[in-house]
PDB file of N, CA and C in Angstrom:
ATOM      1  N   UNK A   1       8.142  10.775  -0.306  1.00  0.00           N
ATOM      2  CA  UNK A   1       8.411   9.400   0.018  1.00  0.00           C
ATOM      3  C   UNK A   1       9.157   8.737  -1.130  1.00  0.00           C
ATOM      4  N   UNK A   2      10.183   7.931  -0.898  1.00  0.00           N
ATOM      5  CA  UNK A   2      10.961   6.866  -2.468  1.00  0.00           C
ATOM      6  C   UNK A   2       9.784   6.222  -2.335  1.00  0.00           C
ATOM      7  N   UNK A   3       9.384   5.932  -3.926  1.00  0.00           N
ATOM      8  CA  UNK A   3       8.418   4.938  -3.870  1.00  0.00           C
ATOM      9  C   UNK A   3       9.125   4.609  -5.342  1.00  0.00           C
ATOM     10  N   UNK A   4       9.046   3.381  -5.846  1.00  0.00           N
ATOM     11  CA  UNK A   4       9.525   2.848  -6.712  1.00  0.00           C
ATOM     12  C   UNK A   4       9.205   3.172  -8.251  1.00  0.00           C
ATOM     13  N   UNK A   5       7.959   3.675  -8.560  1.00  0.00           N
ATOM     14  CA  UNK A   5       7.211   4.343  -9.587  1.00  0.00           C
ATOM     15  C   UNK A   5       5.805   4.384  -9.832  1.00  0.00           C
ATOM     16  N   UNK A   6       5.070   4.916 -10.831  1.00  0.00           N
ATOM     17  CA  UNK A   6       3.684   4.987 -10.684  1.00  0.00           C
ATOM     18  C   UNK A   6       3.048   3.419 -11.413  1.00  0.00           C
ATOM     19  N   UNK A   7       3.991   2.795 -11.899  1.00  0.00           N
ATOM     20  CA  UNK A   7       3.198   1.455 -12.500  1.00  0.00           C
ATOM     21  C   UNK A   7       3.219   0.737 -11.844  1.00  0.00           C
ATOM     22  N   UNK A   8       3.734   0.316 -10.781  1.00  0.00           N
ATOM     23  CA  UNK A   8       3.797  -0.528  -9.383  1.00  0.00           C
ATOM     24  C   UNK A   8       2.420  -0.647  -8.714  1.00  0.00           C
ATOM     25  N   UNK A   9       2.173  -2.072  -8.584  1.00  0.00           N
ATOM     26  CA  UNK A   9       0.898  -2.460  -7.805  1.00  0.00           C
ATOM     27  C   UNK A   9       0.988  -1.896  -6.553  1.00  0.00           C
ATOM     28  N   UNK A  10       0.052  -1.217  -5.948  1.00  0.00           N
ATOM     29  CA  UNK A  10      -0.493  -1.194  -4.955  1.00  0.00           C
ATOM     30  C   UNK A  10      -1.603  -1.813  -4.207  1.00  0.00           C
ATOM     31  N   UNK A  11      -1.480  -3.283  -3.182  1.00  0.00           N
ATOM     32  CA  UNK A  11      -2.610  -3.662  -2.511  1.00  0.00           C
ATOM     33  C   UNK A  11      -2.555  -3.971  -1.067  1.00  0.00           C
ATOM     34  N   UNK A  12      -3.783  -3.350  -0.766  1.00  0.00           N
ATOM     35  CA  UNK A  12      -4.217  -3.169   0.577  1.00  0.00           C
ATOM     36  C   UNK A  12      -4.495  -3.894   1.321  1.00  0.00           C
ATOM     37  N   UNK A  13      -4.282  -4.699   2.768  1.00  0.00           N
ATOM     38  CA  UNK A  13      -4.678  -5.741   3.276  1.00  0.00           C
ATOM     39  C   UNK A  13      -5.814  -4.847   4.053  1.00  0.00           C
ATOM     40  N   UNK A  14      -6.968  -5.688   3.811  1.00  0.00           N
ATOM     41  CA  UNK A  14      -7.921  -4.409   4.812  1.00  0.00           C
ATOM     42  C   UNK A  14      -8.420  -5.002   5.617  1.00  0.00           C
ATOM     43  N   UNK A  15      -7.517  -5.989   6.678  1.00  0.00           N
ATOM     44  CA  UNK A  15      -7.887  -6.318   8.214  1.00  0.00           C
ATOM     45  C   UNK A  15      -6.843  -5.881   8.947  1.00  0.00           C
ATOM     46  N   UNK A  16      -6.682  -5.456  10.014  1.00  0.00           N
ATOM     47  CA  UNK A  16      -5.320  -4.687  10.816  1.00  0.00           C
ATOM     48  C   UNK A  16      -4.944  -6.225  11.337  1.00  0.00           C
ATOM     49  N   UNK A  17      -2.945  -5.499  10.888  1.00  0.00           N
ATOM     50  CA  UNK A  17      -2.541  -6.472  11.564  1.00  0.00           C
ATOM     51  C   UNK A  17      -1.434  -6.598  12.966  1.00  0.00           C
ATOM     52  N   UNK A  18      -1.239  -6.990  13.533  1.00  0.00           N
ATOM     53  CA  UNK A  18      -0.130  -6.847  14.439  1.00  0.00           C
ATOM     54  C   UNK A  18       0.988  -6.205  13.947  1.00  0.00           C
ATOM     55  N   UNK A  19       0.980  -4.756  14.469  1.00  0.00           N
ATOM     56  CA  UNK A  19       2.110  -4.070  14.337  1.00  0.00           C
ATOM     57  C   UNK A  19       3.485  -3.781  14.988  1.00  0.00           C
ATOM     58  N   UNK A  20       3.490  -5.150  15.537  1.00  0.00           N
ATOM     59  CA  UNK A  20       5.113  -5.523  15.877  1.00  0.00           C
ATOM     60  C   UNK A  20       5.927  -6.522  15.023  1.00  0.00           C
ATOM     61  N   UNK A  21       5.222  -6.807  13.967  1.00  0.00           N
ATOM     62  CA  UNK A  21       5.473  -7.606  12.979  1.00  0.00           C
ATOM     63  C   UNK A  21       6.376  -6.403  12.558  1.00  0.00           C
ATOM     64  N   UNK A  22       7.577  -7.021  11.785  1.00  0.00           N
ATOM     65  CA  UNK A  22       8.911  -6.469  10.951  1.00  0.00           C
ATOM     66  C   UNK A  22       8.833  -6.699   9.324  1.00  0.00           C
ATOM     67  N   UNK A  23       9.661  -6.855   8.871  1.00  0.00           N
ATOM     68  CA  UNK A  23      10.142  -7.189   7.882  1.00  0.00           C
ATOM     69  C   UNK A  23       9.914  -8.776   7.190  1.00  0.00           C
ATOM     70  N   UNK A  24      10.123  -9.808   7.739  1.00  0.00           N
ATOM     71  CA  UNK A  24      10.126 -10.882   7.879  1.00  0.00           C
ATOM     72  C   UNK A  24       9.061 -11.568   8.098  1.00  0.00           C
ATOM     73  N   UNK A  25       7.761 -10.819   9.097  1.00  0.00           N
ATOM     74  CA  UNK A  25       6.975 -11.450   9.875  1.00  0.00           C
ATOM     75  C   UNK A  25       5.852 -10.897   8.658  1.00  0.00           C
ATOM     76  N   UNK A  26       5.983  -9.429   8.157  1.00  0.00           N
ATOM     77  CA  UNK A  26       4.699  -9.131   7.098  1.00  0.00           C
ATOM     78  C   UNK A  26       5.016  -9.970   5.846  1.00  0.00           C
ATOM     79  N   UNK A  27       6.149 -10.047   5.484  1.00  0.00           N
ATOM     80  CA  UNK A  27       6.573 -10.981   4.499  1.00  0.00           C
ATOM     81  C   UNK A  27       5.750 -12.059   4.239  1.00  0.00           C
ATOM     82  N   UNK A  28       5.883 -12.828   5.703  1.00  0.00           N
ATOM     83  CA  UNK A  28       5.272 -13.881   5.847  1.00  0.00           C
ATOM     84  C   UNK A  28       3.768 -14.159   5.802  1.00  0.00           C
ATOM     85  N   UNK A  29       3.340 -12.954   6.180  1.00  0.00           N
ATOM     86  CA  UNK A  29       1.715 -12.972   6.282  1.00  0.00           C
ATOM     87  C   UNK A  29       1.190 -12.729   5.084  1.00  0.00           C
ATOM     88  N   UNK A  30       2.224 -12.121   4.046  1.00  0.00           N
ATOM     89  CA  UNK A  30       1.904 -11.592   2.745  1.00  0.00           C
ATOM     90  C   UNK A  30       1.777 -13.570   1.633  1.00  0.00           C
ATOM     91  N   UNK A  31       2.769 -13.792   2.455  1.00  0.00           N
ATOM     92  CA  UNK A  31       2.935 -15.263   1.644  1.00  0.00           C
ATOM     93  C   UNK A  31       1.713 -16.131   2.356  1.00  0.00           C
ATOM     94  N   UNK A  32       2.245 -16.599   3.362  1.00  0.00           N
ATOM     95  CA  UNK A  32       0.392 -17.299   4.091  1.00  0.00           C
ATOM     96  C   UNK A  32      -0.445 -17.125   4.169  1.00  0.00           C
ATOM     97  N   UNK A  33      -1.151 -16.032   4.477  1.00  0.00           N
ATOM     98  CA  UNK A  33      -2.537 -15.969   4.693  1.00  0.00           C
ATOM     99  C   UNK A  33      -3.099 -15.197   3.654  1.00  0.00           C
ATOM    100  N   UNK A  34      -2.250 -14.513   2.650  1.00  0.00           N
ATOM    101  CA  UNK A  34      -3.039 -13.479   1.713  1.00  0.00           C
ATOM    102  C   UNK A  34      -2.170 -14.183   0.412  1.00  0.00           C
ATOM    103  N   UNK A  35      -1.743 -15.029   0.221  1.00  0.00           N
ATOM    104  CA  UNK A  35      -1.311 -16.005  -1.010  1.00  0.00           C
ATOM    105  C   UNK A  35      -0.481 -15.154  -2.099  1.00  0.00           C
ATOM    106  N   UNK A  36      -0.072 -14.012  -1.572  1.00  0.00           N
ATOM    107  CA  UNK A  36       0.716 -13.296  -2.721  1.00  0.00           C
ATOM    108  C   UNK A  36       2.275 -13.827  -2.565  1.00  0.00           C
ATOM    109  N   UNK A  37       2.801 -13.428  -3.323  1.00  0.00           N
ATOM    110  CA  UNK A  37       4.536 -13.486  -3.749  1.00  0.00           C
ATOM    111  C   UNK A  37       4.987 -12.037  -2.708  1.00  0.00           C
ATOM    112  N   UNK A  38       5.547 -11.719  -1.817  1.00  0.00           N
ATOM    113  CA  UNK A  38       6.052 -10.617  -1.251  1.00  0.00           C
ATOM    114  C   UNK A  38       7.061 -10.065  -2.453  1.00  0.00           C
ATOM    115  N   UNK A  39       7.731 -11.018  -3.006  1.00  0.00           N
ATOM    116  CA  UNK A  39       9.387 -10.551  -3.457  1.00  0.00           C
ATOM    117  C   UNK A  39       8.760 -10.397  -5.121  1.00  0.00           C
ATOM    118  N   UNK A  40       7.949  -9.750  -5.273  1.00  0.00           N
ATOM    119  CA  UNK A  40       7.524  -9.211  -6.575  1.00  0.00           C
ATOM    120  C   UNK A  40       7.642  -7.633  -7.340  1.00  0.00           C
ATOM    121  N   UNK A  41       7.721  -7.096  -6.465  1.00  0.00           N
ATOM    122  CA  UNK A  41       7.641  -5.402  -6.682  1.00  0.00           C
ATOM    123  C   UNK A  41       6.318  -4.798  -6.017  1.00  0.00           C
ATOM    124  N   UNK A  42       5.184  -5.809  -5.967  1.00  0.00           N
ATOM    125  CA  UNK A  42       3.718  -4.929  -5.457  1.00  0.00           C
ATOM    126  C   UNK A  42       3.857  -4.552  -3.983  1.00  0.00           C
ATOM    127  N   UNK A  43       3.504  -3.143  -3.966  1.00  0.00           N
ATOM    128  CA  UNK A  43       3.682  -2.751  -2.681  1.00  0.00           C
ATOM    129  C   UNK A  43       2.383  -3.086  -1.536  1.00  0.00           C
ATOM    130  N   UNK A  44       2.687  -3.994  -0.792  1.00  0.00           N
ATOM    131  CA  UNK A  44       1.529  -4.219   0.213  1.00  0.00           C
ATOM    132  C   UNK A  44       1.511  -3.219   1.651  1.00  0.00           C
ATOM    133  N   UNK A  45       0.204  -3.278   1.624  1.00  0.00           N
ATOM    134  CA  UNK A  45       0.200  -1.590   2.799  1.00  0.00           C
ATOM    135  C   UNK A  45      -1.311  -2.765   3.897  1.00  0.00           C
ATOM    136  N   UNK A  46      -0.526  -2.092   4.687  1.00  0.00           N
ATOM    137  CA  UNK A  46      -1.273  -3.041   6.239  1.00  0.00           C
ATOM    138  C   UNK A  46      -1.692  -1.267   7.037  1.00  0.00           C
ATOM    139  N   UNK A  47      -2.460  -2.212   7.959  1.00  0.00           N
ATOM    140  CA  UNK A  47      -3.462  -0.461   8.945  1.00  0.00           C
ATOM    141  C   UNK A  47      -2.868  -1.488  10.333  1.00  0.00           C
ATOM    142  N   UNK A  48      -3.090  -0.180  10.986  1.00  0.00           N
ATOM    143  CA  UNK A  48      -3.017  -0.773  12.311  1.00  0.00           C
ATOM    144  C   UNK A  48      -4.786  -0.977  13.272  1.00  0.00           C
ATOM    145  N   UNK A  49      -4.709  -1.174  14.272  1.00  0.00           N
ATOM    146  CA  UNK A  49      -5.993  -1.168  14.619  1.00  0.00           C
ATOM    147  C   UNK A  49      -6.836  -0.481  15.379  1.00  0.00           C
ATOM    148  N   UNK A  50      -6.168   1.104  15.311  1.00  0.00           N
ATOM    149  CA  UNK A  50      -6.485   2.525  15.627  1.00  0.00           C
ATOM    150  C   UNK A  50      -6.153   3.206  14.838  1.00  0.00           C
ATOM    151  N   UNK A  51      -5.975   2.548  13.292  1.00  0.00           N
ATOM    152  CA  UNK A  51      -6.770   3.394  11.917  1.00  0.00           C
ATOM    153  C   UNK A  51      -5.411   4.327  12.190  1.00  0.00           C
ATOM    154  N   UNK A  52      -4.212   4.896  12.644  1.00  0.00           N
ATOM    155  CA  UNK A  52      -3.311   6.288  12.713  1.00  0.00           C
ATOM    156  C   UNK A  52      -2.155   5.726  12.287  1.00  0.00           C
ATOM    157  N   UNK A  53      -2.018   4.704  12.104  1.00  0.00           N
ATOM    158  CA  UNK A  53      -0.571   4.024  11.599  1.00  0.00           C
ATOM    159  C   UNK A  53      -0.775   2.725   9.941  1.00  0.00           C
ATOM    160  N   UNK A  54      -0.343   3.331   9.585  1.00  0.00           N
ATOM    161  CA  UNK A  54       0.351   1.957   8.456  1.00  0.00           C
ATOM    162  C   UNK A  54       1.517   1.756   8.344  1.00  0.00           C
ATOM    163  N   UNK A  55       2.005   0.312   7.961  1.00  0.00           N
ATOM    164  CA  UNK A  55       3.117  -0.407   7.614  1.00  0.00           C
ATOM    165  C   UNK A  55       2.978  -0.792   5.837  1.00  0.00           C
ATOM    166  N   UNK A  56       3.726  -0.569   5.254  1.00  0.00           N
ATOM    167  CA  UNK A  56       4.070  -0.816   3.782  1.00  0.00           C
ATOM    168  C   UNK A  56       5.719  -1.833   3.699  1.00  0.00           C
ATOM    169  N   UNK A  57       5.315  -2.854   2.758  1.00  0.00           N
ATOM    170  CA  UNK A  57       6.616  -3.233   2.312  1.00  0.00           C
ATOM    171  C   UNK A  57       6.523  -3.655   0.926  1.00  0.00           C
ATOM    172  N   UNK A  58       7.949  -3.744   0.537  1.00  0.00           N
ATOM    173  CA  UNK A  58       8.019  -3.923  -0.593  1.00  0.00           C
ATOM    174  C   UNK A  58       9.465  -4.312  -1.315  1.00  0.00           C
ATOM    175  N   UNK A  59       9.420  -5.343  -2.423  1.00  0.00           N
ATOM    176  CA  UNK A  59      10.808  -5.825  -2.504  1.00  0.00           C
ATOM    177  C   UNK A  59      11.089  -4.969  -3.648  1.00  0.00           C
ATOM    178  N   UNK A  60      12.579  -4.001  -3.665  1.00  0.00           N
ATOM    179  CA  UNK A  60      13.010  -3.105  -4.551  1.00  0.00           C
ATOM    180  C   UNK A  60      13.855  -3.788  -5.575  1.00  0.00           C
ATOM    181  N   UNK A  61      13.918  -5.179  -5.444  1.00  0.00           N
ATOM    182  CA  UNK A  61      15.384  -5.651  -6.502  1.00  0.00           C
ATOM    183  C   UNK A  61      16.272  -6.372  -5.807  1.00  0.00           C
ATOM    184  N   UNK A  62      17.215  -5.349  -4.469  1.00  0.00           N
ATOM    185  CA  UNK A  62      18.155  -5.466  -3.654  1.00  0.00           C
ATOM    186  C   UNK A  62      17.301  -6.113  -2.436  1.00  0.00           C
ATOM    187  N   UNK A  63      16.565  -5.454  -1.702  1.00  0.00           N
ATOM    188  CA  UNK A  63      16.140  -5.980  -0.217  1.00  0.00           C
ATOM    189  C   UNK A  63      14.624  -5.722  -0.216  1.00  0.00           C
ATOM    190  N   UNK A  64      13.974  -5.925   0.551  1.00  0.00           N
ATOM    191  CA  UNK A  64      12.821  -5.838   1.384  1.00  0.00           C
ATOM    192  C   UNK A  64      12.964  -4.338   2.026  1.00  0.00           C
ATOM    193  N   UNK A  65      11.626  -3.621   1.751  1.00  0.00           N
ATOM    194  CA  UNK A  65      11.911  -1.855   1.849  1.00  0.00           C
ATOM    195  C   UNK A  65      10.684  -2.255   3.544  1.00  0.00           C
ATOM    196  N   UNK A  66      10.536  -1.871   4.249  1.00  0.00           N
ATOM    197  CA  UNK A  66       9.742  -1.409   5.390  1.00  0.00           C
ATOM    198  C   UNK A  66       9.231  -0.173   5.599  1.00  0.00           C
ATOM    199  N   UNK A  67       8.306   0.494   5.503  1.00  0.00           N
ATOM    200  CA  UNK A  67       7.902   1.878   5.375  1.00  0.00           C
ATOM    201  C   UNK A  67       6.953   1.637   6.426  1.00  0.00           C
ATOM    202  N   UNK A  68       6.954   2.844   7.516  1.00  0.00           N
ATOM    203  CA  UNK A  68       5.709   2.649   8.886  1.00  0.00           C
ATOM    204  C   UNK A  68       5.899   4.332   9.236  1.00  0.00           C
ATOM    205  N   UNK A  69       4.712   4.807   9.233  1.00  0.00           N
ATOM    206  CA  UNK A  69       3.849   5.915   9.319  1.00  0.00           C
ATOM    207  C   UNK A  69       2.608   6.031  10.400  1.00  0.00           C
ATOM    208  N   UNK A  70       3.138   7.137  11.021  1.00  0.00           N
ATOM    209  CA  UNK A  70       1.917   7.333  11.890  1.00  0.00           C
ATOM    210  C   UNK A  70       1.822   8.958  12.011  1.00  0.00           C
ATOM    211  N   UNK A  71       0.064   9.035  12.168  1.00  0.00           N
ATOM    212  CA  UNK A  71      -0.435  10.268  12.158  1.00  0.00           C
ATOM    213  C   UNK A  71      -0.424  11.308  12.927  1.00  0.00           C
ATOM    214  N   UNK A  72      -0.082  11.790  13.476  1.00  0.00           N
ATOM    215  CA  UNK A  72      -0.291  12.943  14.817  1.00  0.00           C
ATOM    216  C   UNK A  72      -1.494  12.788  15.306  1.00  0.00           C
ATOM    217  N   UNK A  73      -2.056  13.972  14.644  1.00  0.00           N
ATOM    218  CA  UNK A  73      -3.462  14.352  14.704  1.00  0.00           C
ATOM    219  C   UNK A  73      -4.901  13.683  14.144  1.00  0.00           C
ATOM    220  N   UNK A  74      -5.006  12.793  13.567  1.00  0.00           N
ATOM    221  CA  UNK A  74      -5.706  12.315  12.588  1.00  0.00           C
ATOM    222  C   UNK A  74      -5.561  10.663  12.481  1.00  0.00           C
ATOM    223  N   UNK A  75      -6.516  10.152  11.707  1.00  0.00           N
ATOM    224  CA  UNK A  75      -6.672   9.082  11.538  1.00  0.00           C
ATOM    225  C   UNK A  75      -6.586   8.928   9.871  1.00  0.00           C
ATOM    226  N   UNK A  76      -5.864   7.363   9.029  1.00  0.00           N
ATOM    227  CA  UNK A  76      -6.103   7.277   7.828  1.00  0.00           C
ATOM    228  C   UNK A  76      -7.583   6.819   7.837  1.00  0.00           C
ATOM    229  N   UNK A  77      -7.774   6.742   6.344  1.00  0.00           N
ATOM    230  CA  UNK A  77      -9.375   6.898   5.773  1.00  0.00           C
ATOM    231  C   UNK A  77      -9.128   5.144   5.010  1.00  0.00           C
ATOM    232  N   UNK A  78      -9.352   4.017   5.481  1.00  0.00           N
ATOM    233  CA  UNK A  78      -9.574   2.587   5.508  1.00  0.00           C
ATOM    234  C   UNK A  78     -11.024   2.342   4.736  1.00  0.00           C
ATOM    235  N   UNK A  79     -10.903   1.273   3.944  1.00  0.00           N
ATOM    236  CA  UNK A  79     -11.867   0.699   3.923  1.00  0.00           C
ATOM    237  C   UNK A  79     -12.139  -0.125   5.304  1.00  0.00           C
ATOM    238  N   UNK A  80     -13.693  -0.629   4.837  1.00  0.00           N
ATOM    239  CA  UNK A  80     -14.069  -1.143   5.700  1.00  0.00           C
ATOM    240  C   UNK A  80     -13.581  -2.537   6.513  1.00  0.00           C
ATOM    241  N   UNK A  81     -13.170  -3.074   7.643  1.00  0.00           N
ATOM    242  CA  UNK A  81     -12.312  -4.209   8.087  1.00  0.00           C
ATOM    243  C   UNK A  81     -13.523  -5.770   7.229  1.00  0.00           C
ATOM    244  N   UNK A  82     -12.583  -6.536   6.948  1.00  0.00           N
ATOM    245  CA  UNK A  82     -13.028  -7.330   6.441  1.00  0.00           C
ATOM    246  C   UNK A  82     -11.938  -8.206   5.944  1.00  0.00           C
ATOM    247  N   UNK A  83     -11.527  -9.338   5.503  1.00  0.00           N
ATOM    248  CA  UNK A  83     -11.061  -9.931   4.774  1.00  0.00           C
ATOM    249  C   UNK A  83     -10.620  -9.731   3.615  1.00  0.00           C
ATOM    250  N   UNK A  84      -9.451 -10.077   2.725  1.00  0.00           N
ATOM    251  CA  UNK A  84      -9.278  -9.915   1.646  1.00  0.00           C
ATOM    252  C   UNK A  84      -8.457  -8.944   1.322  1.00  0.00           C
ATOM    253  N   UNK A  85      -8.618  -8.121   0.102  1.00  0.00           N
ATOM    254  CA  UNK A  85      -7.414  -7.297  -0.516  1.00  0.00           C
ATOM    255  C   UNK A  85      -7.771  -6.343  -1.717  1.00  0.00           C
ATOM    256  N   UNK A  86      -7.578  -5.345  -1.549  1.00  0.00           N
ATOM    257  CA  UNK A  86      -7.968  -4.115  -2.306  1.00  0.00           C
ATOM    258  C   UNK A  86      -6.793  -3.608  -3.105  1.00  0.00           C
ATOM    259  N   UNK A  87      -7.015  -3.304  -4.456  1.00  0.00           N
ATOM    260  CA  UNK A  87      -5.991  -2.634  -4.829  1.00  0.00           C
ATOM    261  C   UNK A  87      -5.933  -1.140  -5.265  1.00  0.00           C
ATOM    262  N   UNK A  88      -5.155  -0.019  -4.965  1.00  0.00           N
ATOM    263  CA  UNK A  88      -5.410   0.990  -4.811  1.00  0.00           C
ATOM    264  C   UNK A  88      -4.468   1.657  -6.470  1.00  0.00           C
ATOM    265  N   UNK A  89      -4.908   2.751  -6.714  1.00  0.00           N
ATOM    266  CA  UNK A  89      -3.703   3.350  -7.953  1.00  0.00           C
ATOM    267  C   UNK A  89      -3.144   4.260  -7.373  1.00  0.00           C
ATOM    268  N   UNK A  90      -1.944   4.807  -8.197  1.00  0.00           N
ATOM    269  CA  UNK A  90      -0.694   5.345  -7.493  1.00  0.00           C
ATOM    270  C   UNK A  90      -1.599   6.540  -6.791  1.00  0.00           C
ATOM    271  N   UNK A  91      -2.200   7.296  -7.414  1.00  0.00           N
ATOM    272  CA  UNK A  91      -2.647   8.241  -6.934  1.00  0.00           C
ATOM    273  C   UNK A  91      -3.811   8.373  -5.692  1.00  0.00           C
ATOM    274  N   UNK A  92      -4.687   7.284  -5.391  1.00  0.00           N
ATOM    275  CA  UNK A  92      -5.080   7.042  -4.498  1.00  0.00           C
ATOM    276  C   UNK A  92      -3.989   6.667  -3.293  1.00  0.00           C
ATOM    277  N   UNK A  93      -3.249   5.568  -3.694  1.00  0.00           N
ATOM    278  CA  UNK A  93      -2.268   5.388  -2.301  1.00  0.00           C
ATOM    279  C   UNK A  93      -1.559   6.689  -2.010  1.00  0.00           C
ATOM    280  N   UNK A  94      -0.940   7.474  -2.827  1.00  0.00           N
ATOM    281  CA  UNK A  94      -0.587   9.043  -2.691  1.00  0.00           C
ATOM    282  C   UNK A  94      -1.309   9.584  -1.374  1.00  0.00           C
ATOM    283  N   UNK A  95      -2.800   9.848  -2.025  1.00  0.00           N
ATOM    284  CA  UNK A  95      -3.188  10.229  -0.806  1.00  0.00           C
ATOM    285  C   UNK A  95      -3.835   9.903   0.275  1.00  0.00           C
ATOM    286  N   UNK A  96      -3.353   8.166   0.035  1.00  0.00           N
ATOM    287  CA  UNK A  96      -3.936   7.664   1.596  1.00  0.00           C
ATOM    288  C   UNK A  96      -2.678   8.105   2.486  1.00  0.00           C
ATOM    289  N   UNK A  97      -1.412   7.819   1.797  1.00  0.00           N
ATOM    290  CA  UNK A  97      -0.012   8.065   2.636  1.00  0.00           C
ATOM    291  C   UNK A  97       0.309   9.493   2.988  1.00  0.00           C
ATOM    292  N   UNK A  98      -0.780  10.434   2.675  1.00  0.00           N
ATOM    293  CA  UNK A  98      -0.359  11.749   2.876  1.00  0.00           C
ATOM    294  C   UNK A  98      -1.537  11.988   4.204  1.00  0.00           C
ATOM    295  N   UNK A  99      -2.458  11.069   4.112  1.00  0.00           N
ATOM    296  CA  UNK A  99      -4.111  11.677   5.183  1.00  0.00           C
ATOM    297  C   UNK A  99      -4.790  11.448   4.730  1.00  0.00           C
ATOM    298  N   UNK A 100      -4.759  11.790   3.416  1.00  0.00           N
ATOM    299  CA  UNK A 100      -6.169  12.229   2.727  1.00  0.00           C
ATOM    300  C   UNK A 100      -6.571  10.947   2.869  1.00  0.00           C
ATOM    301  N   UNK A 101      -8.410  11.600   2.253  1.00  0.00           N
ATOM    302  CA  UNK A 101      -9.314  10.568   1.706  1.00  0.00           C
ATOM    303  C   UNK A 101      -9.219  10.093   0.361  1.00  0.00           C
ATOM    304  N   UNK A 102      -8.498   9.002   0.142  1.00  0.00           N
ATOM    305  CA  UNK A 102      -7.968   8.001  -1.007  1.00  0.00           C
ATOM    306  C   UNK A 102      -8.958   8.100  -1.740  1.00  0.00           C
ATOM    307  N   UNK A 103     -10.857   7.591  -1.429  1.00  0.00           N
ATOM    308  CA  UNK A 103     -11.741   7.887  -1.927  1.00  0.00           C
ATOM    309  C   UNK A 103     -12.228   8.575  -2.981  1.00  0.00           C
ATOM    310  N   UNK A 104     -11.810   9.736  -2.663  1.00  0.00           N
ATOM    311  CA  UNK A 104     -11.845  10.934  -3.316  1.00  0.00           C
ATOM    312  C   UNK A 104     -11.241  11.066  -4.495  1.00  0.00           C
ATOM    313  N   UNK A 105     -10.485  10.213  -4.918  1.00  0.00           N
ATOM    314  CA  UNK A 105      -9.484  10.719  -5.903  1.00  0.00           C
ATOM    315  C   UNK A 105      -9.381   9.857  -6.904  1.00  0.00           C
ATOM    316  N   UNK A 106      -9.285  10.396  -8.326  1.00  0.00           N
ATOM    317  CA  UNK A 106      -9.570   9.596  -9.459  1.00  0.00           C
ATOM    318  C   UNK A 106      -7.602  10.196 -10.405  1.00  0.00           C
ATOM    319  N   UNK A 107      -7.540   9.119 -10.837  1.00  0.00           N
ATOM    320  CA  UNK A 107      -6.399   9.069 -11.937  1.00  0.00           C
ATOM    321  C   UNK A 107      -7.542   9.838 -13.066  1.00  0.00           C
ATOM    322  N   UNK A 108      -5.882  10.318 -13.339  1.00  0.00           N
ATOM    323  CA  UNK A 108      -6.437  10.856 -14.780  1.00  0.00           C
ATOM    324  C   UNK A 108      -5.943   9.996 -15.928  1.00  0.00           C
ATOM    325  N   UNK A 109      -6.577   9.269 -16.888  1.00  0.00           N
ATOM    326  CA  UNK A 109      -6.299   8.398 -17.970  1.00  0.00           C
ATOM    327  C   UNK A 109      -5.635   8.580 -19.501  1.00  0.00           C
ATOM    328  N   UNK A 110      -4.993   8.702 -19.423  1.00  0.00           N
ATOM    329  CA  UNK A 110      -4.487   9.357 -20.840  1.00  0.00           C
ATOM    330  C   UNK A 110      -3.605   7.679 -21.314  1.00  0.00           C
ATOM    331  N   UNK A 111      -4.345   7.972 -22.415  1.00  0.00           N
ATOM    332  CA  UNK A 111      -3.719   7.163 -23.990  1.00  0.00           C
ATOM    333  C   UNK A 111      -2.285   7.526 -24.844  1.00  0.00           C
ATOM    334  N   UNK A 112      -1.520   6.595 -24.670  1.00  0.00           N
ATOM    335  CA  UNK A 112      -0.208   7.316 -25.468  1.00  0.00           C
ATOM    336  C   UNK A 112      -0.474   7.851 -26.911  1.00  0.00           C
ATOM    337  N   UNK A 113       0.414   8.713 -27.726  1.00  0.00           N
ATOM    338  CA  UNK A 113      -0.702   8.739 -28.835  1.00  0.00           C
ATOM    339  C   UNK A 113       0.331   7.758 -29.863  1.00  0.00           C
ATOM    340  N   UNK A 114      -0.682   7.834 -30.854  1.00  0.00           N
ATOM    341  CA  UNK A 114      -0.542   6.586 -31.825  1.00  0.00           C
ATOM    342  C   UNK A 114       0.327   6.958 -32.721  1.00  0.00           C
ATOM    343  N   UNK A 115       1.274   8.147 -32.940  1.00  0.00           N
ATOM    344  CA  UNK A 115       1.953   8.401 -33.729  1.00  0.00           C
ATOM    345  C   UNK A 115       2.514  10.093 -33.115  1.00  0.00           C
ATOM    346  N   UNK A 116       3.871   9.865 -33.373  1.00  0.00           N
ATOM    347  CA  UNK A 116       4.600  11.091 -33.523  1.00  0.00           C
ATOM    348  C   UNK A 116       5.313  11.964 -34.574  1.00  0.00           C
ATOM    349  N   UNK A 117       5.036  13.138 -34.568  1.00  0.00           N
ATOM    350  CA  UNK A 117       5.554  13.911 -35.828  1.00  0.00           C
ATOM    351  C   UNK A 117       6.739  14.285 -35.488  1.00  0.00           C
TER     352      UNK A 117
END
């Protein structure tokens, strides 16, 4: 998938939303009802409401990116529906956008080091 890089916010809207919404219309929901800035770089990721589809957008610089995914066989692994907003790390959204269970998965933390020879 282009995804913009690993320091990029990732957050989750975790109530499904109408997935005939575009470009414009998640924009908007990103600005009204969930009080964020859309045109920031953080990538916001929406579920649909049979858990097998997400919508992602995100502003690259140039435009508004739209990313929409759906599963074959399977369902993504959601938190629970509720209100509000979760934020995920690169490596968890990795593998929510692949199937997997996001859950499952921990970053590994490394410290730059404090000096080079």
């Amino acid at each position: 998938m282009i995804f913009p890089s690993n320091r990029v916010r990732v957050v989750v809207a975790m109530k499904p939303v109408d997935f005939r919404k575009g470009h414009d219309g998640l924009a908007a929901l990103v600005k009204n009802e969930l009080r964020k800035d859309p045109f920031t770089g953080t990538v916001f990721v929406f579920r649909s409401r049979r858990s097998d589809r997400l919508k992602l957008i995100y502003w690259d610089g140039s435009g508004l990116v739209l990313v929409y995914k759906r599963l074959e066989e399977h369902v993504f692994t959601w938190p629970g529906i509720r209100d509000g907003l979760m934020t995920l790390n690169h490596a968890q959204f990795e593998a929510l956008f692949a199937g997997l269970d996001w859950r499952r998965v921990r970053a590994v933390e490394a410290r730059a080091p404090a000096a080079v020879e």
